[in-house]
N, C-alpha and C. Protein backbone atom coordinates (compact mmCIF):
# COMPACT_ATOMS: atom_id res chain seq x y z
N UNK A 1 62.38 171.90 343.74
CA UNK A 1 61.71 171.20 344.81
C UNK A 1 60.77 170.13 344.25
N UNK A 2 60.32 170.43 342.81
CA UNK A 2 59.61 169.30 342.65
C UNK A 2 60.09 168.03 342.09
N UNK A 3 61.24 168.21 341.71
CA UNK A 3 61.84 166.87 341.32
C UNK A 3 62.34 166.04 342.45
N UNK A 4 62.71 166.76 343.74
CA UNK A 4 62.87 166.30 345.07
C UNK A 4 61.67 165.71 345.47
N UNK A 5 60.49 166.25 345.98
CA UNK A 5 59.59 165.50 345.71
C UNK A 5 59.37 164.24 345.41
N UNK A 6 59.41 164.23 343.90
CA UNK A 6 58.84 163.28 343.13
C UNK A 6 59.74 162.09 343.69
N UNK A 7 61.19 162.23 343.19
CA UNK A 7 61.82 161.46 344.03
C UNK A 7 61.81 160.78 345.31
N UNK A 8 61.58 161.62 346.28
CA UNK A 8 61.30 161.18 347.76
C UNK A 8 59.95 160.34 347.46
N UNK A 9 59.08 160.95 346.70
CA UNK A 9 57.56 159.84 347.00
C UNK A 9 57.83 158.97 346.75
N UNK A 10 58.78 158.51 345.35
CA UNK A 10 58.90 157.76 345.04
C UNK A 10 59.40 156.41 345.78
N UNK A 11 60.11 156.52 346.26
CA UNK A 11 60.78 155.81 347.03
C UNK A 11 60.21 155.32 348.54
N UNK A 12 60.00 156.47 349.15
CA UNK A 12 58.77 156.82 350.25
C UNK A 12 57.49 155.58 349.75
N UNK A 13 57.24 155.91 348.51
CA UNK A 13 56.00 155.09 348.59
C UNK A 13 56.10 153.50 348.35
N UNK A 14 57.34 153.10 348.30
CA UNK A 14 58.16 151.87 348.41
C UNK A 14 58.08 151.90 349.79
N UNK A 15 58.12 152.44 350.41
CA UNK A 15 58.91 152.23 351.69
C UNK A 15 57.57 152.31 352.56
N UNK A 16 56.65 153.21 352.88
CA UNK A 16 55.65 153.68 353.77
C UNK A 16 54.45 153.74 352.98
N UNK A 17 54.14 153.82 351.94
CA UNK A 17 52.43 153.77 350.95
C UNK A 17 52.39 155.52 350.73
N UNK A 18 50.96 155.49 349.88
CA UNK A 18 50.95 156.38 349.41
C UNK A 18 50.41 157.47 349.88
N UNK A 19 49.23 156.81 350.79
CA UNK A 19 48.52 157.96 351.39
C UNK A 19 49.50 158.24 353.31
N UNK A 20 50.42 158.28 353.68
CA UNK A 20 51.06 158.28 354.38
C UNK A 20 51.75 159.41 354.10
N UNK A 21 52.83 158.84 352.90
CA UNK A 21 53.98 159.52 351.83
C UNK A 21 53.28 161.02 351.53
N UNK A 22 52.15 161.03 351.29
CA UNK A 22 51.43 162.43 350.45
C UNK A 22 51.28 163.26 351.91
N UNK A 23 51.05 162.89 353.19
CA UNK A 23 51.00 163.59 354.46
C UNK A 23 52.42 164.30 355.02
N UNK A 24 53.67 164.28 354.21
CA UNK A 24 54.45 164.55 355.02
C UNK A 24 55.50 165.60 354.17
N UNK A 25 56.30 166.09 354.99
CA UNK A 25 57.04 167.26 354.26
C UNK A 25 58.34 166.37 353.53
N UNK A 26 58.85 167.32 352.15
CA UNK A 26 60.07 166.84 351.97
C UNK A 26 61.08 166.23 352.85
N UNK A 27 61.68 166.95 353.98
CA UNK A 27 62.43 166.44 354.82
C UNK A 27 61.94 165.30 356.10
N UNK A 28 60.62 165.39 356.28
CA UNK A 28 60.20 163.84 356.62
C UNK A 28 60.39 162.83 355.96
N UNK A 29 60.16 162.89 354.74
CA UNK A 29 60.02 162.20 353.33
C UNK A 29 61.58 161.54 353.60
N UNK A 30 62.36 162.59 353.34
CA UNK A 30 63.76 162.44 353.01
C UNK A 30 64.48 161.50 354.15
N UNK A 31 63.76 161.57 355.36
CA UNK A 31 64.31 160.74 356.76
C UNK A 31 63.91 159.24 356.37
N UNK A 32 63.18 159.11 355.46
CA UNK A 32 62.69 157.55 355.46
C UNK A 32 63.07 156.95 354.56
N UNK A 33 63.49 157.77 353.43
CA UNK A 33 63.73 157.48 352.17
C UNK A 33 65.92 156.24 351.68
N UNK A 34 64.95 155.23 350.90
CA UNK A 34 65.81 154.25 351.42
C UNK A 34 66.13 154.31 349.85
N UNK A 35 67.28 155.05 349.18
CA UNK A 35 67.75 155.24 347.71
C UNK A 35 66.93 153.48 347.08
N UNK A 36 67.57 153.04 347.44
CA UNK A 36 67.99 151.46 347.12
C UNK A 36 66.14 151.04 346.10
N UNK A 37 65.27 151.66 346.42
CA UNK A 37 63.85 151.81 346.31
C UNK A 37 64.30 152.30 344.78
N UNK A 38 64.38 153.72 344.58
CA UNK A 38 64.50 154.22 343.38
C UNK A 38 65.70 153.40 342.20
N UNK A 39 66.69 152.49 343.04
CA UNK A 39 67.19 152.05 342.14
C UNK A 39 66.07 150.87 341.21
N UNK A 40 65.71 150.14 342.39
CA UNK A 40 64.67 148.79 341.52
C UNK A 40 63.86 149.12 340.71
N UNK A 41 63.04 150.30 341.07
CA UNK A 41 62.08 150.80 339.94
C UNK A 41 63.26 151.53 338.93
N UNK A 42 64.11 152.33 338.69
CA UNK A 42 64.33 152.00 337.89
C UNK A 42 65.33 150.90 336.71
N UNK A 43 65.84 149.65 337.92
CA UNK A 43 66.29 148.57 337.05
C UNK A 43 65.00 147.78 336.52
N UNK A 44 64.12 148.06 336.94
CA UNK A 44 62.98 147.39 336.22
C UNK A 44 62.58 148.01 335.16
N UNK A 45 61.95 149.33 335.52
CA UNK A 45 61.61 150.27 334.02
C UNK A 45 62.29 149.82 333.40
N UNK A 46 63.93 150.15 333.38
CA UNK A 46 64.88 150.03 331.82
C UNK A 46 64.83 148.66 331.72
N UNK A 47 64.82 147.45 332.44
CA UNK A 47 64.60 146.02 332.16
C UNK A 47 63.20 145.78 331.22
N UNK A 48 62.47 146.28 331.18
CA UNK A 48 61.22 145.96 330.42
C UNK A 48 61.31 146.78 329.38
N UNK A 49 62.49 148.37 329.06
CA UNK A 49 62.68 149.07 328.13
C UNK A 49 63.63 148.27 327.65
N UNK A 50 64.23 147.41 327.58
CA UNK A 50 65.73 146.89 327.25
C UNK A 50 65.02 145.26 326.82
N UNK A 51 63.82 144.67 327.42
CA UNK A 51 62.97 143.58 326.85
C UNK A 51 62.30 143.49 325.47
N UNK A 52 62.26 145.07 325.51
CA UNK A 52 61.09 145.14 323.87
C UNK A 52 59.94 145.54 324.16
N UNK A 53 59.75 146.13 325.74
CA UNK A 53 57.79 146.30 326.06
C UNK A 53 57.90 147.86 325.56
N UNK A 54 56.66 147.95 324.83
CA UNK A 54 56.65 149.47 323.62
C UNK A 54 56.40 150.61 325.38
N UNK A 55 57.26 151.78 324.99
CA UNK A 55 56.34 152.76 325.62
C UNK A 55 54.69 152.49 325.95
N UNK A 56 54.04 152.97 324.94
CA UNK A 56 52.85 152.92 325.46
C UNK A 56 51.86 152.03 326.46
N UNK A 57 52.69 150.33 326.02
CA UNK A 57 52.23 149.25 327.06
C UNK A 57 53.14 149.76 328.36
N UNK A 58 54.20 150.46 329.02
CA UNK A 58 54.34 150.87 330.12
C UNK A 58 53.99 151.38 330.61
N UNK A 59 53.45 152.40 329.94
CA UNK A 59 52.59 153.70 330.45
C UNK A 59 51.28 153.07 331.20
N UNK A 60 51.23 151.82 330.29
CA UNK A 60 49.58 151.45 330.43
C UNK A 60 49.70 150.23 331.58
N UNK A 61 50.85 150.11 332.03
CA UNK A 61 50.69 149.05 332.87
C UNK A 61 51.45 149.42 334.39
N UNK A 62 51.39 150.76 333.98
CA UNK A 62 52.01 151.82 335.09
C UNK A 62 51.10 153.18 335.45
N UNK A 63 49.59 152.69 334.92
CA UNK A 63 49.00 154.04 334.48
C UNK A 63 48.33 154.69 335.75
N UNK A 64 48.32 153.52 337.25
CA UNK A 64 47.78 153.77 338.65
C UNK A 64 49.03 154.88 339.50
N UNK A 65 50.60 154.35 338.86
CA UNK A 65 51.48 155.00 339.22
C UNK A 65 52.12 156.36 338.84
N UNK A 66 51.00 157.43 338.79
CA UNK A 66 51.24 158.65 337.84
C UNK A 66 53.30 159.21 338.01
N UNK A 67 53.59 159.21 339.45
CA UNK A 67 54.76 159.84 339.32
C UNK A 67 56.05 159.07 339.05
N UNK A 68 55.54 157.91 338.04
CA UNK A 68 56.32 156.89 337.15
C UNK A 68 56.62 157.88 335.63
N UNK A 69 55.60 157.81 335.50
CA UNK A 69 55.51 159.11 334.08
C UNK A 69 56.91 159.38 333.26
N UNK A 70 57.74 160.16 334.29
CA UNK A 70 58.33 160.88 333.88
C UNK A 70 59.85 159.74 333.86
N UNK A 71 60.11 158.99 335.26
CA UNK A 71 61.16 157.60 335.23
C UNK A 71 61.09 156.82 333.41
N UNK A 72 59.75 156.90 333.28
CA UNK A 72 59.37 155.75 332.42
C UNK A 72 60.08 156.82 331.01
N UNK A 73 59.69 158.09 330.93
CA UNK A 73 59.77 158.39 329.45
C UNK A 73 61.38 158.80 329.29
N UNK A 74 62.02 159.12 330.65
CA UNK A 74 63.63 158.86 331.00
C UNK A 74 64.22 158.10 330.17
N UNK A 75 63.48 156.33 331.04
CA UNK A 75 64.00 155.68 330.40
C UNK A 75 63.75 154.84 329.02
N UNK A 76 62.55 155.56 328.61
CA UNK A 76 62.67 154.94 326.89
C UNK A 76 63.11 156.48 326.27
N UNK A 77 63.42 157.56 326.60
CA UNK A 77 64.75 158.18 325.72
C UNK A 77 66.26 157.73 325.15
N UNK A 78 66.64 156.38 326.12
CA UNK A 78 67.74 155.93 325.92
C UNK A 78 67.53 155.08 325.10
N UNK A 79 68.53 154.41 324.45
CA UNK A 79 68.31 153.56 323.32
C UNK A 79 68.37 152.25 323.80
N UNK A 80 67.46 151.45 322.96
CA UNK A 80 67.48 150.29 322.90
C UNK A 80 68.26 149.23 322.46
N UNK A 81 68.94 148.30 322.75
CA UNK A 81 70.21 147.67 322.70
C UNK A 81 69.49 146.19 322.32
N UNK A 82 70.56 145.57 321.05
CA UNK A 82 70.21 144.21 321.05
C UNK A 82 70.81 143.31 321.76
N UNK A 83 72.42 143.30 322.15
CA UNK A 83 72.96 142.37 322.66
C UNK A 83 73.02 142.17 323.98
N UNK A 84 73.14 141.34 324.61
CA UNK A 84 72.98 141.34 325.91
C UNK A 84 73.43 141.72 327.32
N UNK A 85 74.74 142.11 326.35
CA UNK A 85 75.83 142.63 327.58
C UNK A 85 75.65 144.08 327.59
N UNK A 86 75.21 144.75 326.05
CA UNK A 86 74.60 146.31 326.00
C UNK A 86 73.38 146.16 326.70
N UNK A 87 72.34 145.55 326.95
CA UNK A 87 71.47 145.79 327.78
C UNK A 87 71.77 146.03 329.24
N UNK A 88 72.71 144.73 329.64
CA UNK A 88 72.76 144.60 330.68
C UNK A 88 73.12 146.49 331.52
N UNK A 89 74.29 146.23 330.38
CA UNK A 89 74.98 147.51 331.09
C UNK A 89 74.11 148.70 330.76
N UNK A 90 73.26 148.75 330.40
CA UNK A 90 72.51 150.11 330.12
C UNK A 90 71.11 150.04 331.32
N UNK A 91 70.81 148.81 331.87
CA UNK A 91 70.22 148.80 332.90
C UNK A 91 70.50 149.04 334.32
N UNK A 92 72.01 148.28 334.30
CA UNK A 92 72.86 149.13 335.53
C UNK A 92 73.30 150.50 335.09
N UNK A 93 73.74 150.86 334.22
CA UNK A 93 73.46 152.27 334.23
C UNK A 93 72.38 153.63 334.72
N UNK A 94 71.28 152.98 334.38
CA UNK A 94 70.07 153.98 334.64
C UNK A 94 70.01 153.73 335.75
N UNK A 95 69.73 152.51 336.30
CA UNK A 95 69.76 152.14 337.93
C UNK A 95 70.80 153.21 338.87
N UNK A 96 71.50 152.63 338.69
CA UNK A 96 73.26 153.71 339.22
C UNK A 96 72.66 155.10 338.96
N UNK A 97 72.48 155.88 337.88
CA UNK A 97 72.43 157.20 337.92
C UNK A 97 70.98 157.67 338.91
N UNK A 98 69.74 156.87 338.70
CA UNK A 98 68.75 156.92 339.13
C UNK A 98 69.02 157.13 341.12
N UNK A 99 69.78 156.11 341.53
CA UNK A 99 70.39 155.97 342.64
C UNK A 99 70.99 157.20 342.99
N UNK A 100 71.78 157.21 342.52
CA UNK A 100 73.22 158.38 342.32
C UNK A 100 71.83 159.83 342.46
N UNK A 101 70.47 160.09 341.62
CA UNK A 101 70.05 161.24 342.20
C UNK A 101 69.56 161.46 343.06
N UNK A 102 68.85 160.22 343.64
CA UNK A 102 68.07 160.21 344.70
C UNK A 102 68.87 160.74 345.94
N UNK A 103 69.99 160.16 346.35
CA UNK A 103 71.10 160.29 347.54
C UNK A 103 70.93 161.82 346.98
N UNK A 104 71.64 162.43 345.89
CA UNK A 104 71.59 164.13 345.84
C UNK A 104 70.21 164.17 345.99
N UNK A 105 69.19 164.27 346.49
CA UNK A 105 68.25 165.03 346.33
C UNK A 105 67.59 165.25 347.73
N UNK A 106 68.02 163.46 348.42
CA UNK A 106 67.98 163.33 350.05
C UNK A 106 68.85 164.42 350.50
N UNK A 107 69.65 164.36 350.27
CA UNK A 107 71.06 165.28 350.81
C UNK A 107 70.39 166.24 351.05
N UNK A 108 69.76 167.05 349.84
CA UNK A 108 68.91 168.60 349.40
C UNK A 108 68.44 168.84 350.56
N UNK A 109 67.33 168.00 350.44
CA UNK A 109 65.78 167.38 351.05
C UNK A 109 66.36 168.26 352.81
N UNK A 110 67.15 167.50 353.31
CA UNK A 110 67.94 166.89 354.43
C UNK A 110 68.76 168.30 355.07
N UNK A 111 69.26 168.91 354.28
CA UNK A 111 69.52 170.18 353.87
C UNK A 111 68.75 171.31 354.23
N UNK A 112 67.52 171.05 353.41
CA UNK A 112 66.41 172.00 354.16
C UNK A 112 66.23 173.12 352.83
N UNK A 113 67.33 172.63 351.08
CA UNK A 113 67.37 173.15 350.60
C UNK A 113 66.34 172.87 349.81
């Protein structure tokens, strides 16, 4: 449940803010929740992991957004790519899978599981 959560805020707080998002149950959460949110944050994370910005300057320029944390250290587990077409595709990658959990987790959410 808590990775559902995290997920739904995430996105949720794209979508509706934060102190709204923190008032409502998973499956409220999950009614508003627009995947497409969790993809950008993370084609951006891995875009600035795939730029050369160190961990620690993400952390630090993400440090208001605590339930980034865990997106962010996701995506500097993956490797860093020099050429451009390996970046590319390793940014639509994380994006896509990032996407790809959110929908499973709405589903969950939605579910009631």
């Amino acid at each position: 449940m808590k990775g559902k959560i995290r997920y739904l805020a995430l996105t949720a707080y794209a979508v509706v803010g934060t102190s709204y998002a923190a008032q409502q149950s998973a499956k409220e959460l999950a009614q508003q929740v627009n995947c497409m949110g969790s993809y950008k944050v993370a084609e951006m994370i891995m875009g600035d992991r795939q730029a050369g910005i160190t961990l620690p300057d993400e952390m630090e320029h993400h440090k208001d957004h605590e339930f980034l944390q865990d997106l962010i250290d996701k995506a500097y587990a993956k490797p860093f790519y020099s050429g451009d077409e390996y970046k590319k595709r390793a940014i639509k990658d994380f994006a896509e899978a990032e996407y790809a959990q959110c929908k499973k987790e709405v589903a969950h959410a939605l579910a009631g599981e």
